[in-house]
Protein backbone atom coordinates (compact mmCIF):
# COMPACT_ATOMS: atom_id res chain seq x y z
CA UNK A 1 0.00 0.00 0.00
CA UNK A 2 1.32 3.56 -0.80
CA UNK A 3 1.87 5.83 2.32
CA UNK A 4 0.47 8.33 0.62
CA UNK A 5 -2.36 7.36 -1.15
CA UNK A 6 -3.66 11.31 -2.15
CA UNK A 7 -1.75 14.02 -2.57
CA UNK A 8 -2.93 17.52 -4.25
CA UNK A 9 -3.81 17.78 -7.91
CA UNK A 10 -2.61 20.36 -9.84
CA UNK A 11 -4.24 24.06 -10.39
CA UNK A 12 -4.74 23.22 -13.76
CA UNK A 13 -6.63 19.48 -13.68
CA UNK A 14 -8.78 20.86 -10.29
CA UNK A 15 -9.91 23.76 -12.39
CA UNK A 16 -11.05 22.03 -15.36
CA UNK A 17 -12.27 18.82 -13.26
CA UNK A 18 -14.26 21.94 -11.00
CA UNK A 19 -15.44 23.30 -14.82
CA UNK A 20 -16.45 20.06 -15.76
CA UNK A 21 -18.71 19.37 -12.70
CA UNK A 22 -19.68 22.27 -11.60
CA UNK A 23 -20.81 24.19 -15.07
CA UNK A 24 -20.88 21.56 -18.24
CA UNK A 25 -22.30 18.39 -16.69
CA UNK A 26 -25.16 20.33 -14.54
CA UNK A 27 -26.03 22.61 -17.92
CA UNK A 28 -26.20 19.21 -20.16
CA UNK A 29 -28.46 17.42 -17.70
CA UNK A 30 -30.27 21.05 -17.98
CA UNK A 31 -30.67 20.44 -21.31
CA UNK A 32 -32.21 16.86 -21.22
CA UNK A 33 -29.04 14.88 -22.30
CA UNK A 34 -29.38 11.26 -21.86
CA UNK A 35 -26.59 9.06 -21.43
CA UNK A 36 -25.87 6.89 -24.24
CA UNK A 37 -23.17 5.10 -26.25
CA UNK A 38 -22.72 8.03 -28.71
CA UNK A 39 -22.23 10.78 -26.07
CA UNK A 40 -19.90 8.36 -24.05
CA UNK A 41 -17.76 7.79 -27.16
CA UNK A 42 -17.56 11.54 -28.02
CA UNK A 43 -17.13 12.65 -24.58
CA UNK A 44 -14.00 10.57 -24.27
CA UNK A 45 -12.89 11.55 -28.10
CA UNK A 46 -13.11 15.36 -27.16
CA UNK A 47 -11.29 14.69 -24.04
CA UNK A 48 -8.30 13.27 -25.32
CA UNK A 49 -8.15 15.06 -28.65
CA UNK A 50 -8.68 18.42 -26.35
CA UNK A 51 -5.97 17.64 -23.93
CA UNK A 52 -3.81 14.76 -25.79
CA UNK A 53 -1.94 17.39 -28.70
CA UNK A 54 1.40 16.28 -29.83
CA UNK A 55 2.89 12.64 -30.15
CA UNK A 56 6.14 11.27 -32.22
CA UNK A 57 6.78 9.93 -35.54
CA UNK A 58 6.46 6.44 -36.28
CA UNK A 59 8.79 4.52 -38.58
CA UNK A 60 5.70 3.01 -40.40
CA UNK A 61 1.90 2.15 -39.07
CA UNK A 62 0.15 -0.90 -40.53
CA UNK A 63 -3.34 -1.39 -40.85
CA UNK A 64 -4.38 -5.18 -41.25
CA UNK A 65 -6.88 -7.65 -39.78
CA UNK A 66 -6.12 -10.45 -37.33
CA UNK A 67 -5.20 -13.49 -39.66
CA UNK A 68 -7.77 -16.37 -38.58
CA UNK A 69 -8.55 -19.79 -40.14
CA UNK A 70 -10.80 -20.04 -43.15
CA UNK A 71 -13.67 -21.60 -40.66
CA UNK A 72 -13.30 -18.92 -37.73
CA UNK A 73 -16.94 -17.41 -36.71
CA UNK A 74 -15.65 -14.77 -35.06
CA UNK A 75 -15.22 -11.11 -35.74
CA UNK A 76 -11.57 -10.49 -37.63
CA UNK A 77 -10.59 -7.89 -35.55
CA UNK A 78 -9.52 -5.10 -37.33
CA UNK A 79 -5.95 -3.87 -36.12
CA UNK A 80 -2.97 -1.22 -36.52
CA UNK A 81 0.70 -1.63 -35.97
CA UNK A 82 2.78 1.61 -34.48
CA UNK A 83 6.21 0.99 -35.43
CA UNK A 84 8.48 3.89 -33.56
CA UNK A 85 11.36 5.18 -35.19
CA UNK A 86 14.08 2.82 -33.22
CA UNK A 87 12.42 -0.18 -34.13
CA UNK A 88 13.54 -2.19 -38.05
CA UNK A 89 11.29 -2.22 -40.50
CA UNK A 90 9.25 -5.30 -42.08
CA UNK A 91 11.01 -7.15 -44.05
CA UNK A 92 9.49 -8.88 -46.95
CA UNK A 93 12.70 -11.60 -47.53
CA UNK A 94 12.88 -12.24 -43.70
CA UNK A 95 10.91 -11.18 -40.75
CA UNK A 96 12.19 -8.85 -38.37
CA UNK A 97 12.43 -9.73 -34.53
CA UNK A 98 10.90 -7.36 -32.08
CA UNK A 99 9.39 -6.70 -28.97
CA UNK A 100 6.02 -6.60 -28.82
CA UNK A 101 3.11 -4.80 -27.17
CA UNK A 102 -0.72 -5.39 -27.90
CA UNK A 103 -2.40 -2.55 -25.67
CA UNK A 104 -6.42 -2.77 -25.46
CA UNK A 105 -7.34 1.24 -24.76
CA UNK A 106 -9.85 2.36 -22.36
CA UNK A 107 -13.45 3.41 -22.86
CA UNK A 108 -15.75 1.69 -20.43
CA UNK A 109 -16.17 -1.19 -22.40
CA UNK A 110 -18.40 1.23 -24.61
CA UNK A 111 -15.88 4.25 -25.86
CA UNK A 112 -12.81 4.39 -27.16
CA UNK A 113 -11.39 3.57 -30.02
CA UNK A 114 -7.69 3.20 -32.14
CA UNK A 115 -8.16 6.78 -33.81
CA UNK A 116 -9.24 8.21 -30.24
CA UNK A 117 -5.94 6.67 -28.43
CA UNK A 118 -3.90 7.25 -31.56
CA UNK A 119 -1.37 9.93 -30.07
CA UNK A 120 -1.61 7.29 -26.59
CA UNK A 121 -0.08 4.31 -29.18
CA UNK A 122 2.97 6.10 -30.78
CA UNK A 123 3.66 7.34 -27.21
CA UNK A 124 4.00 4.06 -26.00
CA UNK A 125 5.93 2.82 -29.58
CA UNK A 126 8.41 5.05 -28.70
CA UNK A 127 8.70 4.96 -24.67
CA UNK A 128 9.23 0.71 -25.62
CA UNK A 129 10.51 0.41 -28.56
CA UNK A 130 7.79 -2.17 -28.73
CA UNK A 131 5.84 -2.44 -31.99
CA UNK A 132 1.95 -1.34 -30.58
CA UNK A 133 -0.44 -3.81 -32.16
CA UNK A 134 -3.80 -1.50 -31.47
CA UNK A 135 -6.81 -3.95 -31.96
CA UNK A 136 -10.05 -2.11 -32.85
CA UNK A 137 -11.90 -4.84 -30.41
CA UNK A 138 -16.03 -5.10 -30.06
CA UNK A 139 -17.85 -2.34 -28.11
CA UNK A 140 -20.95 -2.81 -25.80
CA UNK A 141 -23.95 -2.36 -25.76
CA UNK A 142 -23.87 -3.71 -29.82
CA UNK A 143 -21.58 -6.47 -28.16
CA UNK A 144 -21.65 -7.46 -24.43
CA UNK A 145 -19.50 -8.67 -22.21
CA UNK A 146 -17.99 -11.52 -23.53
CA UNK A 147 -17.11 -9.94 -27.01
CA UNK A 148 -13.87 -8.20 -26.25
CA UNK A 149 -12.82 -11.06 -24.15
CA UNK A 150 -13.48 -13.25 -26.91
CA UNK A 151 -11.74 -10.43 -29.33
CA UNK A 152 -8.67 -10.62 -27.11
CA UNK A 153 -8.40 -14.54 -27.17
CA UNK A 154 -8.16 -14.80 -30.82
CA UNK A 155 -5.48 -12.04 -31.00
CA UNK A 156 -3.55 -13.76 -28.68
CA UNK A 157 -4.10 -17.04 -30.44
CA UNK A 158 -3.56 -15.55 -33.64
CA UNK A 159 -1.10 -13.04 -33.45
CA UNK A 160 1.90 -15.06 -34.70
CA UNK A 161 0.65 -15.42 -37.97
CA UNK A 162 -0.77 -12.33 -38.17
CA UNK A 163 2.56 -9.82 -37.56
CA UNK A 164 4.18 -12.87 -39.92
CA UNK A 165 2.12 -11.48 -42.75
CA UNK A 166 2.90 -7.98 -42.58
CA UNK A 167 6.82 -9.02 -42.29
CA UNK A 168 7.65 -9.28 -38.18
CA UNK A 169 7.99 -11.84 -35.63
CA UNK A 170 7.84 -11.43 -31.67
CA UNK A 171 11.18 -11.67 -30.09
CA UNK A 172 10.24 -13.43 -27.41
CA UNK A 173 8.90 -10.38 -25.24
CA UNK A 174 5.16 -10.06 -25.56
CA UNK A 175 3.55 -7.75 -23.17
CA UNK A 176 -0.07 -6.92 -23.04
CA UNK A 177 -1.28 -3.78 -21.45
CA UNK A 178 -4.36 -1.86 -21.30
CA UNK A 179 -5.62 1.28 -19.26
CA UNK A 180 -9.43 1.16 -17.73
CA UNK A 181 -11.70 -0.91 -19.29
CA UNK A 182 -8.67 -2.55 -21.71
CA UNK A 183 -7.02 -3.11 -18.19
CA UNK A 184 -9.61 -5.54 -17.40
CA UNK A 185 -9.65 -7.52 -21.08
CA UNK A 186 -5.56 -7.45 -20.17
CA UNK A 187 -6.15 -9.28 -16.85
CA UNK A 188 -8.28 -11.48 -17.99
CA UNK A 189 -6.49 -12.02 -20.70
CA UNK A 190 -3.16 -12.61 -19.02
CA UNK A 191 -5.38 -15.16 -16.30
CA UNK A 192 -7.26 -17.29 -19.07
CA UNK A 193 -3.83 -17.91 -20.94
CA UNK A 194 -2.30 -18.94 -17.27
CA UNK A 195 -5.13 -21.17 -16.87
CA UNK A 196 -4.53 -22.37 -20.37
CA UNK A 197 -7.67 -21.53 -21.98
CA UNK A 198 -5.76 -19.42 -24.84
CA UNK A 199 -4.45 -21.61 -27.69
CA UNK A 200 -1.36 -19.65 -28.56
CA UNK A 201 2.46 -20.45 -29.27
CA UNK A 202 3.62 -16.88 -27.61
CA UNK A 203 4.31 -16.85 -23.49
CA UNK A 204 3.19 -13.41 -22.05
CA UNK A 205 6.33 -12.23 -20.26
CA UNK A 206 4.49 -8.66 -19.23
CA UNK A 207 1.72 -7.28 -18.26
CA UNK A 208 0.61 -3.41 -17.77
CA UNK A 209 -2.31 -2.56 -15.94
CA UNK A 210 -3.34 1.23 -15.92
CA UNK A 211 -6.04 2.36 -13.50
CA UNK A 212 -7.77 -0.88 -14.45
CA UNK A 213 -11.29 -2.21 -13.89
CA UNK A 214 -10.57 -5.21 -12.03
CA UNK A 215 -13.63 -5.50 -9.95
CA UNK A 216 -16.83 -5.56 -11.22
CA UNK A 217 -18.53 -6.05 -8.06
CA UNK A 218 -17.97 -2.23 -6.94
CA UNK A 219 -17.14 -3.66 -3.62
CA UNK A 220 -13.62 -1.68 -3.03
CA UNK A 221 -14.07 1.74 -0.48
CA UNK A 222 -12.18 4.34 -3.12
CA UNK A 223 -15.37 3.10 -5.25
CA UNK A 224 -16.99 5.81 -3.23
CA UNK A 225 -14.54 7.56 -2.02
CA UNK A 226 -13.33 8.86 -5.28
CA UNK A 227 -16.94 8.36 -6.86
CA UNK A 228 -17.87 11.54 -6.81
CA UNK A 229 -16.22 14.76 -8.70
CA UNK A 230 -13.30 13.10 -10.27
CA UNK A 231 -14.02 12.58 -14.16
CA UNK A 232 -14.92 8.70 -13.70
CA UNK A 233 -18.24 8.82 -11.09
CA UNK A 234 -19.20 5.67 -9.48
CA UNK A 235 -22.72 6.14 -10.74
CA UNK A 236 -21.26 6.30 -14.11
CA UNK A 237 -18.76 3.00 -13.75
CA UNK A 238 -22.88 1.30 -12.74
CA UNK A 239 -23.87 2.47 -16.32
CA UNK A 240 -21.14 1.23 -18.00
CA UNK A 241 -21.35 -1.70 -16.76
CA UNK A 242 -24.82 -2.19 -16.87
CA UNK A 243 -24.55 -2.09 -20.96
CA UNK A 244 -21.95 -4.35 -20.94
CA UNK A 245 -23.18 -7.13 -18.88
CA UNK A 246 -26.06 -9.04 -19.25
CA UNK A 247 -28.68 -9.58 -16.94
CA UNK A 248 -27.68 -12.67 -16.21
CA UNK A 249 -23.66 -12.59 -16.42
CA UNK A 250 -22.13 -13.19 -12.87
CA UNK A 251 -20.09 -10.14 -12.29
CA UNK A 252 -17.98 -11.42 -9.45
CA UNK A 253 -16.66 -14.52 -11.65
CA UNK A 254 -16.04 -12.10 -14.49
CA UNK A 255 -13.93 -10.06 -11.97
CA UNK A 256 -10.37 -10.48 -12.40
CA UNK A 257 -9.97 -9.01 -8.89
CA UNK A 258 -11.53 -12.56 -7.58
CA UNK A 259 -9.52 -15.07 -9.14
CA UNK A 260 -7.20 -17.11 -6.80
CA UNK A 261 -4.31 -16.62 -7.88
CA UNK A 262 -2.43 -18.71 -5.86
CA UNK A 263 -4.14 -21.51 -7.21
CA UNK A 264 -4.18 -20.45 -10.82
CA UNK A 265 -0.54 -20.07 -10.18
CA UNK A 266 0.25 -23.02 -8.52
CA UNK A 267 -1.80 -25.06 -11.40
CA UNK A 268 -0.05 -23.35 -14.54
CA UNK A 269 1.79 -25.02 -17.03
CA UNK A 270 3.39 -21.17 -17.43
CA UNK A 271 5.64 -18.45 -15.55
CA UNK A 272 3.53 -15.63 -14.21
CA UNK A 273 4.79 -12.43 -16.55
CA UNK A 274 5.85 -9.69 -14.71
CA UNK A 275 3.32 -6.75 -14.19
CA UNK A 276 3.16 -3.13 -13.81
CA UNK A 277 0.39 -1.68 -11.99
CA UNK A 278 0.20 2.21 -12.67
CA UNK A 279 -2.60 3.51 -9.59
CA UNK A 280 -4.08 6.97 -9.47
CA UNK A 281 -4.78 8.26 -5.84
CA UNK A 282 -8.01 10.40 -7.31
CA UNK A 283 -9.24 7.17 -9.04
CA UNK A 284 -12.41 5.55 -8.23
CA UNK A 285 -10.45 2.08 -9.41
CA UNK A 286 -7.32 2.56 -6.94
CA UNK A 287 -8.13 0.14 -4.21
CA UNK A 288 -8.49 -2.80 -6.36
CA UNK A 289 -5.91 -1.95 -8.52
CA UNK A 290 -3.59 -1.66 -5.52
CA UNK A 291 -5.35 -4.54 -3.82
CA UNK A 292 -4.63 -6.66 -7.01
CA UNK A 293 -0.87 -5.56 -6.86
CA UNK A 294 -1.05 -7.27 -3.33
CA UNK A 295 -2.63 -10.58 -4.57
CA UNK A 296 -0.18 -11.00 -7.15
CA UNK A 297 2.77 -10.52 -5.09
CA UNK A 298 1.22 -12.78 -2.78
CA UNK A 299 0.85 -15.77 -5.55
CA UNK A 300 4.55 -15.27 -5.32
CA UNK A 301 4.23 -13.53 -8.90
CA UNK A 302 6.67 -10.66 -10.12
CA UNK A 303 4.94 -7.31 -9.74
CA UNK A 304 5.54 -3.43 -9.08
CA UNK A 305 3.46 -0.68 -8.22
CA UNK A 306 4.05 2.92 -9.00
CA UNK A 307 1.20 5.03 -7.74
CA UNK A 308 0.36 8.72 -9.30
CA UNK A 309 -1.32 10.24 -5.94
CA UNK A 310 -2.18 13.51 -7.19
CA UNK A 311 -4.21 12.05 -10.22
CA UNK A 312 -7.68 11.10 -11.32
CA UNK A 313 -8.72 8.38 -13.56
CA UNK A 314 -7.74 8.45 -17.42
CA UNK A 315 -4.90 11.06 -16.76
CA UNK A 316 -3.32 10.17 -19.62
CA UNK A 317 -5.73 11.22 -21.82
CA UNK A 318 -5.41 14.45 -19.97
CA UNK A 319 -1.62 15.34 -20.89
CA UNK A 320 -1.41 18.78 -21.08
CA UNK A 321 -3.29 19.04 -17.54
CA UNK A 322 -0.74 17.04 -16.32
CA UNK A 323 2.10 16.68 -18.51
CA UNK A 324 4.38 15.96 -16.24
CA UNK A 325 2.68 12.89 -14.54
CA UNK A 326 2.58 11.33 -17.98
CA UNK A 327 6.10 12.08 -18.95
CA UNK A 328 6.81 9.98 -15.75
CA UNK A 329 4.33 7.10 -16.84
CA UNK A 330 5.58 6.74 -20.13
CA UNK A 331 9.37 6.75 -18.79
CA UNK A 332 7.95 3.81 -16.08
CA UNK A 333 6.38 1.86 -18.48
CA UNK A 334 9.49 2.12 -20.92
CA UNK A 335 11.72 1.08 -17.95
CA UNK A 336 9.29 -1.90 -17.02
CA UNK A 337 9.40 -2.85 -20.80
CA UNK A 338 13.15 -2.65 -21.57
CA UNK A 339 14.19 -4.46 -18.28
């Protein structure tokens, strides 16, 4: 557990989160706005293109779909490839060896999207040196919960052949990350390949979970300690996940928070990849994000814990409010990835 688990935000994110709350949510509601999938998805797109302005070049990006057998029933998931500028190029001859990273972005299971979190992906390209594989998984409420688990299964299964098509080949590091609502498919997709559920010749050797959703249940106290005020509201996270689940899903199974992982451990045909847990001390998710951190390391698995205490939720789509913080992230998470 940090010591410090809040410490004061800066003039900058208070004044906008006090704007926000005080003056554009109460005048919308005014208005008669109703909550729904298209006003989730642009509220999140105007945030980050708003506050999210400048990002590298990339060496190349790659559209494609996710290469699946001729008899797959699935949905080919459409994704793109960030390739930073220290990383080789495809090569049609031979494939190049590299590291990499398939990040699911955030969004409430609902919002979101690879244009949205573009500037987010070459970040990360270039903090790694990881090529980003950027899957443009299923959205809820047109596809509930389990679509974008099931997305994430066949990436994993198929992602060999896939970057083999467009001229690359993973080097043997593989880390999957995801902030939010992506942190959650991440978990669970890190658990169900420990468990041996994912068909898949890659080994996960990393993990990154940002301010993830790890517990559906709602049961953690910074649910409603932080619920109120800070960007992500806990009567908001009850929406969300309201149109992802089903009536009849149990939400506590589907809770990567919940697992035993001492068992699941103990029971693995594979090494538990090392994770990164990146908390927010204004975050309505921090307690079972830091609570998860705690589980893992007692499993006996590898993880860390760096903890942001003067942030909210979904900073990083918040840069230049906090440009700083993120600078730090992104320097973490390269660390983490290049260890």
């Amino acid at each position: 557990m940090p010591e410090n688990l809040k410490q004061p935000m800066p003039a900058a994110m208070q004044a906008y989160l006090t704007q926000l709350h005080q003056v554009i949510v109460p005048y919308l509601l005014a208005q008669g706005v109703k909550p729904n999938a298209i006003n989730a998805r642009e509220a999140l797109a105007n945030l980050t293109t708003a506050f999210v302005t400048d990002a590298p070049n990339m060496a190349k990006i790659i559209d494609t779909v996710l290469v699946t057998p001729s008899n797959f029933r699935g949905y080919n998931v459409p994704l793109r490839l960030f390739v930073p500028s220290n990383c080789p190029l495809p090569n049609e001859q031979a494939t190049a060896d590299v590291p990499v990273m398939v990040y699911f972005h955030g969004g409430g299971g609902m919002a979101g999207s690879v244009t949205v979190y573009d500037k987010l992906y070459k970040k990360l390209a270039e903090a790694t040196g990881c090529v980003v594989v950027a899957p443009e998984y299923r959205l809820a409420p047109e596809n509930r919960y389990p679509a974008a688990i099931d997305d994430a299964h066949a990436i994993l299964t198929h992602l060999t052949a896939t970057l083999q098509q467009v001229g690359y080949a993973c080097n043997g590091k593989l880390i999957i990350a995801g902030d939010s609502a992506g942190g959650a498919i991440t978990a669970s997709l890190v658990q169900d390949w420990l468990a041996n559920r994912v068909s898949t010749e890659l080994a996960i050797t990393h993990q990154i979970l940002i301010y993830a959703s790890l517990d559906y249940t709602l049961s953690q106290p910074s649910i409603e300690e932080n619920g109120t005020g800070y960007l992500l509201e806990s009567s908001k996270i009850r929406w969300y996940f309201d149109n992802y689940f089903s009536a009849y899903d149990d939400r506590e199974l589907s809770s990567p928070f919940w697992t035993d992982m001492a068992t699941l451990l103990h029971h693995s045909p594979y090494q538990a990849p090392k994770t990164l847990h990146l908390t927010a001390g204004y975050c309505p998710l921090r307690d079972e994000d830091i609570g998860y951190h705690e589980v893992l390391q007692t499993a006996g698995a590898p993880s860390q814990l760096v903890h942001f205490a003067d942030m909210p939720h979904a900073f990083l789509n918040m840069e230049n409010l906090c440009p700083e913080q993120c600078k730090a992230l992104y320097q973490k998470i390269g660390e983490f990835c290049q260890a």
